[in-house]
PDB file of N, CA and C in Angstrom:
ATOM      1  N   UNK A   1      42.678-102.753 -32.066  1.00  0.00           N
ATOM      2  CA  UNK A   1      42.268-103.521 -33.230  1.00  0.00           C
ATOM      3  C   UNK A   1      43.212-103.192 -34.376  1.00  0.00           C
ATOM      4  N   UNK A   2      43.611-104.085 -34.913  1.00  0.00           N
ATOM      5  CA  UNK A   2      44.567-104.156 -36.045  1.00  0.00           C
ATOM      6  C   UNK A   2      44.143-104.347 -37.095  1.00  0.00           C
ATOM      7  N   UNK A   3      44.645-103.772 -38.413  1.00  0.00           N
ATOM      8  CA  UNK A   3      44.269-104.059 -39.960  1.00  0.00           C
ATOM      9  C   UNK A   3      45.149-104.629 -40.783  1.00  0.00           C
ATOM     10  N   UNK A   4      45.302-105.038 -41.358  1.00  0.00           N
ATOM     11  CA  UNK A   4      46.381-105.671 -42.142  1.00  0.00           C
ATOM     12  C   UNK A   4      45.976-106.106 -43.559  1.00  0.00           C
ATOM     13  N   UNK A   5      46.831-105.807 -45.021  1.00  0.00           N
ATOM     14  CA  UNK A   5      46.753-105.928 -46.122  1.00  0.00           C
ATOM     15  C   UNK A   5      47.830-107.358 -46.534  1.00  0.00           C
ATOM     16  N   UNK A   6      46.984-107.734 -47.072  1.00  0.00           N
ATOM     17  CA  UNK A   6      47.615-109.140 -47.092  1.00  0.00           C
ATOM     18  C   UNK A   6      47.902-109.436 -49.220  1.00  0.00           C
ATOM     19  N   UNK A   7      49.076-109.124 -49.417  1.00  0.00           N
ATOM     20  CA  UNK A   7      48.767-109.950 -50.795  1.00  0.00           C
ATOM     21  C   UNK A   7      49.965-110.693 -51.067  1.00  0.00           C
ATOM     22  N   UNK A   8      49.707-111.953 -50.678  1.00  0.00           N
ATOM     23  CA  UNK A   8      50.221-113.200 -50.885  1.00  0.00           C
ATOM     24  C   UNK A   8      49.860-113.941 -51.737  1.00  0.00           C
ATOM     25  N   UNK A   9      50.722-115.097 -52.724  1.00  0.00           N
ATOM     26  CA  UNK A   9      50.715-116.560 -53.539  1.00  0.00           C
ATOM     27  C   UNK A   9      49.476-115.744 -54.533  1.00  0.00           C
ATOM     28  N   UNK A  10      49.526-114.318 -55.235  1.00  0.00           N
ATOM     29  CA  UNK A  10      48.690-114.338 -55.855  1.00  0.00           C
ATOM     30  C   UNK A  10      47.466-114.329 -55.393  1.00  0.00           C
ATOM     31  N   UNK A  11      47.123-113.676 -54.431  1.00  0.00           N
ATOM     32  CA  UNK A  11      46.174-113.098 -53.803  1.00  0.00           C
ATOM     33  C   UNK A  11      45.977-111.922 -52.502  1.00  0.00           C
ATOM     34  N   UNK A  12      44.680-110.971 -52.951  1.00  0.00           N
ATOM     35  CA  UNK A  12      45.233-109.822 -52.132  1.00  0.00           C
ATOM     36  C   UNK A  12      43.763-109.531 -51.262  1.00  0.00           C
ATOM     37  N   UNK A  13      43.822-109.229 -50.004  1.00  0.00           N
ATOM     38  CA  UNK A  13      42.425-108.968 -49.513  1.00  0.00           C
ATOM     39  C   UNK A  13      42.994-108.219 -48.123  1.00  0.00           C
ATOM     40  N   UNK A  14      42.019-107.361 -47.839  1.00  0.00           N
ATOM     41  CA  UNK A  14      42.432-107.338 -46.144  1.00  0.00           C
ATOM     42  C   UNK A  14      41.964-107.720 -45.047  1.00  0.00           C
ATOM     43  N   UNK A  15      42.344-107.645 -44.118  1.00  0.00           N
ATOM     44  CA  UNK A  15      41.997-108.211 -42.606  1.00  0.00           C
ATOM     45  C   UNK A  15      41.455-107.524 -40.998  1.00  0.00           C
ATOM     46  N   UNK A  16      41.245-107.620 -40.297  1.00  0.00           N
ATOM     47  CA  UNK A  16      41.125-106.846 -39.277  1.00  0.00           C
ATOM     48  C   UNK A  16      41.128-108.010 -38.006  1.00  0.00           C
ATOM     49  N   UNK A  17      41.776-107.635 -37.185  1.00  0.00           N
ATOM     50  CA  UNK A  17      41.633-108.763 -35.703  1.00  0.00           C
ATOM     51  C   UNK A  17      41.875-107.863 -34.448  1.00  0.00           C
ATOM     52  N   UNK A  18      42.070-108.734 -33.366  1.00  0.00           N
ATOM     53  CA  UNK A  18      41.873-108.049 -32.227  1.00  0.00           C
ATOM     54  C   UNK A  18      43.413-107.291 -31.782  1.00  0.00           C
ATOM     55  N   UNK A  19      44.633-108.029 -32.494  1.00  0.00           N
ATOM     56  CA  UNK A  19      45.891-107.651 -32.454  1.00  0.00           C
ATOM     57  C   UNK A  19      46.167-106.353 -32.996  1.00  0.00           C
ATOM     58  N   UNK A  20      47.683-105.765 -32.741  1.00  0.00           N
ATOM     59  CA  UNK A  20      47.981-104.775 -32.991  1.00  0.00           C
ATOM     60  C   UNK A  20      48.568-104.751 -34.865  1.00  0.00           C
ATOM     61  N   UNK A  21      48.258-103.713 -35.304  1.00  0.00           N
ATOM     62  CA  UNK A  21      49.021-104.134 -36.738  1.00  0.00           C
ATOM     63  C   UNK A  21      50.524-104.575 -36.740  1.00  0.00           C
ATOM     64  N   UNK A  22      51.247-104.357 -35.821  1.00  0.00           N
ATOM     65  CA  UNK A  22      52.812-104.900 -36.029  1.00  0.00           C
ATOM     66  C   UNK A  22      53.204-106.327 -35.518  1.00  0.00           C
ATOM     67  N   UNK A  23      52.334-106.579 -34.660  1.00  0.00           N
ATOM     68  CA  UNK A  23      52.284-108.296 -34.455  1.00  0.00           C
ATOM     69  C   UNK A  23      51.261-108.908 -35.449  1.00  0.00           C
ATOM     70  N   UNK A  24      50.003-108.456 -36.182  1.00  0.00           N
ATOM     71  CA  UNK A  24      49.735-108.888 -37.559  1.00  0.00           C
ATOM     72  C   UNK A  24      51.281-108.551 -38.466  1.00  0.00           C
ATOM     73  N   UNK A  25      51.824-107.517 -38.934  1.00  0.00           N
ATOM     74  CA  UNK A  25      52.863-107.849 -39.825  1.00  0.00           C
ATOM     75  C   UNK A  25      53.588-108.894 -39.513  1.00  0.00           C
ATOM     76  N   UNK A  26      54.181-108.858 -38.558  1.00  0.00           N
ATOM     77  CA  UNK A  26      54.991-110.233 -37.922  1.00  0.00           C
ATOM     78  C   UNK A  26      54.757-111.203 -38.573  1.00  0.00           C
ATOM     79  N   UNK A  27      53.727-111.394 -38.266  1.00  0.00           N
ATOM     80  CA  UNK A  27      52.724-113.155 -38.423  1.00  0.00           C
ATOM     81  C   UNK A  27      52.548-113.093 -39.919  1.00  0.00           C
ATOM     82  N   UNK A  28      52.089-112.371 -40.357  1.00  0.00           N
ATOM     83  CA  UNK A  28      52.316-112.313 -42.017  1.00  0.00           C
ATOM     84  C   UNK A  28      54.058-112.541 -42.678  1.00  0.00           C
ATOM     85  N   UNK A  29      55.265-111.327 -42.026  1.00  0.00           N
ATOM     86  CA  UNK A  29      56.479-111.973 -42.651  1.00  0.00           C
ATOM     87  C   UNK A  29      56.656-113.230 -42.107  1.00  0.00           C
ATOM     88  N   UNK A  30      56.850-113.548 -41.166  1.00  0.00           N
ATOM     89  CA  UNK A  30      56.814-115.238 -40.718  1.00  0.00           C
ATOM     90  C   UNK A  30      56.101-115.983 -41.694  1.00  0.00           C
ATOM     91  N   UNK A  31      54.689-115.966 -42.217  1.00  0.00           N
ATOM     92  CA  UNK A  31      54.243-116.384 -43.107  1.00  0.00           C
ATOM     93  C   UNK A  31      55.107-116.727 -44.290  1.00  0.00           C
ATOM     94  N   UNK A  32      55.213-115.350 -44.584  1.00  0.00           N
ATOM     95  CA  UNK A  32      56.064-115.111 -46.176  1.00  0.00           C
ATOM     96  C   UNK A  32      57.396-115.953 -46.402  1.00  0.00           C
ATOM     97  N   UNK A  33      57.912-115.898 -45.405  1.00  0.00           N
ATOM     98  CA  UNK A  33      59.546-116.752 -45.056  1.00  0.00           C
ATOM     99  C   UNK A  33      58.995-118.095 -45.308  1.00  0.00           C
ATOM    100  N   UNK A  34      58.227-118.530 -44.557  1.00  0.00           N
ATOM    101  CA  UNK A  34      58.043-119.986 -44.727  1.00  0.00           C
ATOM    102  C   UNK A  34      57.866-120.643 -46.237  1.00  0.00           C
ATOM    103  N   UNK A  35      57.112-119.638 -46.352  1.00  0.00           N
ATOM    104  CA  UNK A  35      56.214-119.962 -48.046  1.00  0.00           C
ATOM    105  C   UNK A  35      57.093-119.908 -49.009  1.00  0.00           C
ATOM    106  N   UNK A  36      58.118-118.577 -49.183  1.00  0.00           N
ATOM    107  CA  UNK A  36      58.837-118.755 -49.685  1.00  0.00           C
ATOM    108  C   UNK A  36      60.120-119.336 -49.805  1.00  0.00           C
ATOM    109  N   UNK A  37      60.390-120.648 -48.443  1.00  0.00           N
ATOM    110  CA  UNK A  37      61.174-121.348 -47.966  1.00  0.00           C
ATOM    111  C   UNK A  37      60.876-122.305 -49.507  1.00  0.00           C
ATOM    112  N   UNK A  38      59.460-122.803 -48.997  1.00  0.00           N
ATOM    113  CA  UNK A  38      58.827-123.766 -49.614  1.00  0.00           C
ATOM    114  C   UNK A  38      59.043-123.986 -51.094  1.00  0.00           C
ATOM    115  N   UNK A  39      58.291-122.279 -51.166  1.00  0.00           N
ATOM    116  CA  UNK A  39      58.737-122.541 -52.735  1.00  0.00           C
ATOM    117  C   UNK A  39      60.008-122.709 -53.693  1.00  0.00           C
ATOM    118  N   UNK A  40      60.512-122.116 -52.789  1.00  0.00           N
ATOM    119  CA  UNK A  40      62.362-122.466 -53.217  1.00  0.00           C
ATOM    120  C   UNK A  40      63.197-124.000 -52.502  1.00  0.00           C
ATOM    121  N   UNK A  41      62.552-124.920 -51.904  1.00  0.00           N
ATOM    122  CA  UNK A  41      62.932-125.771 -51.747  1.00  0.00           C
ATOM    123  C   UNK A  41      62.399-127.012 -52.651  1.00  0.00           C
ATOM    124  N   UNK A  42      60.701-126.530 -52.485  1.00  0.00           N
ATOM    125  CA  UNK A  42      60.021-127.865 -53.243  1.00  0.00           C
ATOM    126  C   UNK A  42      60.044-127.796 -54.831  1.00  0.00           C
ATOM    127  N   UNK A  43      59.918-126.346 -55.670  1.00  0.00           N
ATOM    128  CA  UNK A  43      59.782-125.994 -56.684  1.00  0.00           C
ATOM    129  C   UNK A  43      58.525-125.754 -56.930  1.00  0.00           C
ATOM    130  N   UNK A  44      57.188-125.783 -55.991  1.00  0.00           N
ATOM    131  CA  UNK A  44      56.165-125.391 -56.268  1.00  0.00           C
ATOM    132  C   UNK A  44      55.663-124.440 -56.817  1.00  0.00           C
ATOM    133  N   UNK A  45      54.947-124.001 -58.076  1.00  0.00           N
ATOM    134  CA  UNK A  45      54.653-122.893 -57.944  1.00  0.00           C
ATOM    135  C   UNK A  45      53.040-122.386 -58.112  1.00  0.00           C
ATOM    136  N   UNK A  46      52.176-123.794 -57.670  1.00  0.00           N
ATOM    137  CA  UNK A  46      50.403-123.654 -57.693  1.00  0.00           C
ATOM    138  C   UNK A  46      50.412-122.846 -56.294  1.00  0.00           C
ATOM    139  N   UNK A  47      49.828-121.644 -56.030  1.00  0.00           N
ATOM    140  CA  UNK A  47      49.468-121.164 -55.082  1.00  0.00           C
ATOM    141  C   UNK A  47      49.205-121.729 -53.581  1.00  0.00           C
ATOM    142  N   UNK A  48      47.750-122.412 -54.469  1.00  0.00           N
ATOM    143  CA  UNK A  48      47.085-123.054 -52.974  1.00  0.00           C
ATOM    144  C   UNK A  48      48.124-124.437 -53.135  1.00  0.00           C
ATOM    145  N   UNK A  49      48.590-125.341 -53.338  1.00  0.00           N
ATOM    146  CA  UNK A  49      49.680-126.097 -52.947  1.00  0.00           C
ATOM    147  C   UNK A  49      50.438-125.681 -51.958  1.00  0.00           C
ATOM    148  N   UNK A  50      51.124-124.024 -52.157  1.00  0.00           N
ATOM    149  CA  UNK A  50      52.090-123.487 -51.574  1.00  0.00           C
ATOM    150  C   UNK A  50      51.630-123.369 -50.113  1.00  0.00           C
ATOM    151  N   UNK A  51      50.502-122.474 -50.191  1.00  0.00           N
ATOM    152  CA  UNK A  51      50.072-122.156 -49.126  1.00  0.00           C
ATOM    153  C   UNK A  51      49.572-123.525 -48.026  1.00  0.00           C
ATOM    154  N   UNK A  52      48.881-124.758 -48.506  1.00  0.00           N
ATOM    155  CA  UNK A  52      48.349-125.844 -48.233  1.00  0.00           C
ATOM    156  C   UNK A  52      49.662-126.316 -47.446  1.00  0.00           C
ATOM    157  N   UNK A  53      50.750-126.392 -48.028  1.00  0.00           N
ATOM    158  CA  UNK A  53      52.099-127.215 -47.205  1.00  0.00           C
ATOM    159  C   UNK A  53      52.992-126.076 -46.462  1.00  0.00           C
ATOM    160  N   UNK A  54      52.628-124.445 -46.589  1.00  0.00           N
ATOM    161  CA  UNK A  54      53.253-123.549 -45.440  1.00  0.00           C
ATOM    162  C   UNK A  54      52.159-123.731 -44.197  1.00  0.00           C
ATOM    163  N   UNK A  55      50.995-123.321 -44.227  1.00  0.00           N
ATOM    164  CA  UNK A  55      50.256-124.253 -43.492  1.00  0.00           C
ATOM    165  C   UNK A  55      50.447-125.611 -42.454  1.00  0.00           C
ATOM    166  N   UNK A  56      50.728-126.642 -42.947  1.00  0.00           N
ATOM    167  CA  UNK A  56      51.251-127.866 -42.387  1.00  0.00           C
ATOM    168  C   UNK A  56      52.209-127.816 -42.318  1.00  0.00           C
ATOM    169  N   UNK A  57      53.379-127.112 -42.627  1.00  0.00           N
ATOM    170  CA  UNK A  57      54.957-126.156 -41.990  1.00  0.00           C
ATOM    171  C   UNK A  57      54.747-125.856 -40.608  1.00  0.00           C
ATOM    172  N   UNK A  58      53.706-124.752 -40.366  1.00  0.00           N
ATOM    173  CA  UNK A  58      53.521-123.781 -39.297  1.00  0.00           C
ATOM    174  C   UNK A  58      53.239-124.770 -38.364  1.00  0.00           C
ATOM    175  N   UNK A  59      51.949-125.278 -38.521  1.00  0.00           N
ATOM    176  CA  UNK A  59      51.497-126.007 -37.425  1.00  0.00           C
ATOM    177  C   UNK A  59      52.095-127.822 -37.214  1.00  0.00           C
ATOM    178  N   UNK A  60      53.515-128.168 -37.826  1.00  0.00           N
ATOM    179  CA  UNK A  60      54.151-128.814 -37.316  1.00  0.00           C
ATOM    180  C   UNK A  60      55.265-128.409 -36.562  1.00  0.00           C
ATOM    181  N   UNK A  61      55.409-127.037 -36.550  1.00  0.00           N
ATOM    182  CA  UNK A  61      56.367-126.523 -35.391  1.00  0.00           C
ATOM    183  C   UNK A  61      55.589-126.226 -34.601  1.00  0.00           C
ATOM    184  N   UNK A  62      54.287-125.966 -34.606  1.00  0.00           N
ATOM    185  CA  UNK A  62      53.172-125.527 -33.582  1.00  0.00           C
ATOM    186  C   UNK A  62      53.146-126.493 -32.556  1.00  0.00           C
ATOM    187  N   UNK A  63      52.992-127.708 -33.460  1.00  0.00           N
ATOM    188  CA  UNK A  63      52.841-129.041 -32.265  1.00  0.00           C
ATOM    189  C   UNK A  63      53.542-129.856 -31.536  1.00  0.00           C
ATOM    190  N   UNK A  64      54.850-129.314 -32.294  1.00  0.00           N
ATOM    191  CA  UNK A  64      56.378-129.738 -31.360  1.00  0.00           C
ATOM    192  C   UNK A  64      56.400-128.944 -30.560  1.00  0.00           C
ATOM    193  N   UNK A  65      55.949-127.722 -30.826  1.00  0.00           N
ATOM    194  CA  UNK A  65      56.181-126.949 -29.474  1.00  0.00           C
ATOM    195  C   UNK A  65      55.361-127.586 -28.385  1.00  0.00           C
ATOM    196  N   UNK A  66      54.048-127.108 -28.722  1.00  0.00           N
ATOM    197  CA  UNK A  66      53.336-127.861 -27.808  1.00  0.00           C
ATOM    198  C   UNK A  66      53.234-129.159 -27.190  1.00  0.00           C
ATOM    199  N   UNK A  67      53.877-129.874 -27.726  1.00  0.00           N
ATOM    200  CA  UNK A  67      54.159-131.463 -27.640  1.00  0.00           C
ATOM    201  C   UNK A  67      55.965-131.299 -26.215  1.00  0.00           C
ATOM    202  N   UNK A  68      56.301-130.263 -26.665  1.00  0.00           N
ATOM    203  CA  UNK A  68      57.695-129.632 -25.759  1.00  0.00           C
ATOM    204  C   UNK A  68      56.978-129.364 -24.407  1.00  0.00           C
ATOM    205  N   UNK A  69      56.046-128.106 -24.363  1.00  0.00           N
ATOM    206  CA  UNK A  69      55.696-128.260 -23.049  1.00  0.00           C
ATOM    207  C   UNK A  69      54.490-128.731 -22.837  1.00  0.00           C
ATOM    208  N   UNK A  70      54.057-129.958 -22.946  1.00  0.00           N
ATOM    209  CA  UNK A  70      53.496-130.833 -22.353  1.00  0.00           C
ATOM    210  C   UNK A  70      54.399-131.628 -21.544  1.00  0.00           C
ATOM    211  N   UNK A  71      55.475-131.939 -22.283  1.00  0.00           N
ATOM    212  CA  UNK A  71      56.116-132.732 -21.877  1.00  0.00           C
ATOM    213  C   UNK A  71      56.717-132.601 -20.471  1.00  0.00           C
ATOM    214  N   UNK A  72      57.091-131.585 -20.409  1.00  0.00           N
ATOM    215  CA  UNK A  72      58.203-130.383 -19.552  1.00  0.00           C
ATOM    216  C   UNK A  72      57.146-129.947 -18.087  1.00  0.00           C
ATOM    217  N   UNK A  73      55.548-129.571 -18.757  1.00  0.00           N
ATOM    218  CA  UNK A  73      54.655-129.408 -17.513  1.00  0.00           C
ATOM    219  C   UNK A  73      54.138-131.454 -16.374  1.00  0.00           C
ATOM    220  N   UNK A  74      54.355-132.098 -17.630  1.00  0.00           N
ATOM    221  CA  UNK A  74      54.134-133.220 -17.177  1.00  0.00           C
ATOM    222  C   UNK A  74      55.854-133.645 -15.931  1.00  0.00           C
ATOM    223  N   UNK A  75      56.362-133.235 -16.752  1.00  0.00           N
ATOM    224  CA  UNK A  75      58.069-133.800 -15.696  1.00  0.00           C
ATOM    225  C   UNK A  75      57.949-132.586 -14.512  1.00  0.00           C
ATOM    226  N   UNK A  76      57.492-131.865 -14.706  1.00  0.00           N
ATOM    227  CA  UNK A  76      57.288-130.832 -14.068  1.00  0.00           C
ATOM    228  C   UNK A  76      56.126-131.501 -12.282  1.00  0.00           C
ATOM    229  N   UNK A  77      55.308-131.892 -12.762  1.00  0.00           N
ATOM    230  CA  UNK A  77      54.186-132.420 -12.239  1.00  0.00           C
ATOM    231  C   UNK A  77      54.539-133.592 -11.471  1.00  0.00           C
ATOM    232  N   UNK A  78      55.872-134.276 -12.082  1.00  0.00           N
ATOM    233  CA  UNK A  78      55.964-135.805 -11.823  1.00  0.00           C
ATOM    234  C   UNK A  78      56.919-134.991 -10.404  1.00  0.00           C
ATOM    235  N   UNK A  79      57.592-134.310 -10.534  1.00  0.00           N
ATOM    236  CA  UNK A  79      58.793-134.011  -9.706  1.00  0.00           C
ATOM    237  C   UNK A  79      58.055-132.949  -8.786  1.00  0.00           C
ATOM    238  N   UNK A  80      57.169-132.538  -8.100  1.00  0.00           N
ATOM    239  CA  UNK A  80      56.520-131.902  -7.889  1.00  0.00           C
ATOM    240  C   UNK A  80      55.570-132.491  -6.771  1.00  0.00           C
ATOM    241  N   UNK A  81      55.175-134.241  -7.184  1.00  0.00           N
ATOM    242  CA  UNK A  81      54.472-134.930  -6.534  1.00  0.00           C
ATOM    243  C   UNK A  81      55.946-135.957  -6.170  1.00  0.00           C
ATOM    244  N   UNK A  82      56.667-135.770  -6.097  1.00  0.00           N
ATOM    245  CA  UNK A  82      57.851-136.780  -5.731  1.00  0.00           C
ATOM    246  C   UNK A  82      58.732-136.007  -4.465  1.00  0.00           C
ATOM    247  N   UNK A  83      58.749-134.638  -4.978  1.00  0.00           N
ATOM    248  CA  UNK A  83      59.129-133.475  -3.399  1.00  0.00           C
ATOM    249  C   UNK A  83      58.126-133.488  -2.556  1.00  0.00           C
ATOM    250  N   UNK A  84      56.683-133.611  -2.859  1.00  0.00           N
ATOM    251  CA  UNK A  84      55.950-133.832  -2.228  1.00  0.00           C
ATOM    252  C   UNK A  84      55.689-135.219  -1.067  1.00  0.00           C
ATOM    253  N   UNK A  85      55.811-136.572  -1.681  1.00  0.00           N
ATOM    254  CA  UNK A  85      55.783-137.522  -1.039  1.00  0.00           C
ATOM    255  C   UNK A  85      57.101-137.540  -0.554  1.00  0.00           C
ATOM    256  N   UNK A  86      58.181-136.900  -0.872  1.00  0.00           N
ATOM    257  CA  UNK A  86      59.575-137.137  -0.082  1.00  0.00           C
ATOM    258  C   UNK A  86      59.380-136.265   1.165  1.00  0.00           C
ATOM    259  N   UNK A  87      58.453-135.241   1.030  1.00  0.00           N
ATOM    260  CA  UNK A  87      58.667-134.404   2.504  1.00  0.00           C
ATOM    261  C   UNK A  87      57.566-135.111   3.479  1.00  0.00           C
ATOM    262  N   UNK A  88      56.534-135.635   2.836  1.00  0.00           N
ATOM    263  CA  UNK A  88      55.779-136.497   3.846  1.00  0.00           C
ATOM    264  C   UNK A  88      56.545-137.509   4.696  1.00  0.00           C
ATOM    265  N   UNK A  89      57.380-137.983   3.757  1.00  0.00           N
ATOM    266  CA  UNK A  89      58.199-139.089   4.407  1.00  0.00           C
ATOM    267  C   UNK A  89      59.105-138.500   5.735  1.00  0.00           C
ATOM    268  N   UNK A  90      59.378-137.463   5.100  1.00  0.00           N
ATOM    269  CA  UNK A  90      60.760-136.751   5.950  1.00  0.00           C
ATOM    270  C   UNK A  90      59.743-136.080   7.656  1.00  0.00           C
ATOM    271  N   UNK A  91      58.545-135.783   7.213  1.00  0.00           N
ATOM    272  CA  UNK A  91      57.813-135.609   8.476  1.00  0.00           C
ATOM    273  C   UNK A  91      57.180-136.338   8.715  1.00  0.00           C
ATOM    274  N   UNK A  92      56.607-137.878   8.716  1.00  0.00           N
ATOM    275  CA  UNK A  92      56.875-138.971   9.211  1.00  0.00           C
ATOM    276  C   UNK A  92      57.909-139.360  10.210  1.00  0.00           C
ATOM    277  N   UNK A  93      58.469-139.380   9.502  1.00  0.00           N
ATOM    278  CA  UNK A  93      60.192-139.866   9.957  1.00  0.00           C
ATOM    279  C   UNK A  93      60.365-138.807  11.843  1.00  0.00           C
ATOM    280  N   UNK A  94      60.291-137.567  11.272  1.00  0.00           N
ATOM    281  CA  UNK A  94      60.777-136.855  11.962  1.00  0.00           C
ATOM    282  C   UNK A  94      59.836-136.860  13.333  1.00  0.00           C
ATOM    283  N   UNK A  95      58.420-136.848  13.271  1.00  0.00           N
ATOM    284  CA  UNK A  95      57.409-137.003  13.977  1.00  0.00           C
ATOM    285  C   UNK A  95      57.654-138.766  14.788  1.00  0.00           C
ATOM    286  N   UNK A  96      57.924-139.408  14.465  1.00  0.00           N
ATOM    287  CA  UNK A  96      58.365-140.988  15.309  1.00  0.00           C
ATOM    288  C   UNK A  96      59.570-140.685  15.940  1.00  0.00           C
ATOM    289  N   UNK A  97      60.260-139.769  15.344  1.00  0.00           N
ATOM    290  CA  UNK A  97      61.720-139.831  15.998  1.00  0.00           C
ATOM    291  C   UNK A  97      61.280-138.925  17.588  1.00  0.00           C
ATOM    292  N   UNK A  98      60.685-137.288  17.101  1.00  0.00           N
ATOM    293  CA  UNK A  98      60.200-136.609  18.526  1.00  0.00           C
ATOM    294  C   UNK A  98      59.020-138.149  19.280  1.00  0.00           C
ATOM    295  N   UNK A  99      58.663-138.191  18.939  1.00  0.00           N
ATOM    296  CA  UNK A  99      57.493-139.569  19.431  1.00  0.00           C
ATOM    297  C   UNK A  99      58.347-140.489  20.564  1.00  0.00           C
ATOM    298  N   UNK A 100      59.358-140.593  20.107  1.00  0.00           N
ATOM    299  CA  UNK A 100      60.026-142.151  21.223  1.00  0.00           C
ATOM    300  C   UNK A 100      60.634-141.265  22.128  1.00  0.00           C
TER     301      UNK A 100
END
């Protein structure tokens, strides 16, 4: 179980989860990078704004990812059932040929 002190955008509290504290830090500087991507790109400087669009940052790389392997388990799946019906064919084939 992990603890973690969090004081970000003007606010400070702490945390506890099932992770270790150095993969909580992680996830917090990852946080911080983004946010402060943000704020130095957009000029924001209302807190919850900041945080509201690092937020919808994170989880639009979240869903490309995920949107990546869907994609990848689906081509995955397609080619998978295509080796499949090609070897049926091929023992078909092979079974008529011993047959005659």
């Amino acid at each position: 179980m992990g603890a973690l002190k969090i004081d970000l955008l003007g606010t400070s509290f702490a945390i506890q989860a099932k992770e270790d504290d150095e993969y909580l830090k992680r996830l917090l500087n990852y946080y911080k990078k983004i946010s402060d991507e943000i704020e130095n790109t957009s000029g924001l400087k209302n807190p919850l704004q900041t945080a509201i669009l690092t937020g919808l940052m994170i989880c639009d790389e979240l869903y490309k990812e995920k949107s990546k392997i869907a994609k990848y388990t689906k081509t995955n799946i397609d080619s998978n059932e295509e080796a499949e019906r090609l070897t049926l064919e091929m023992i078909q084939k092979i079974d008529k040929a011993l047959g005659q």
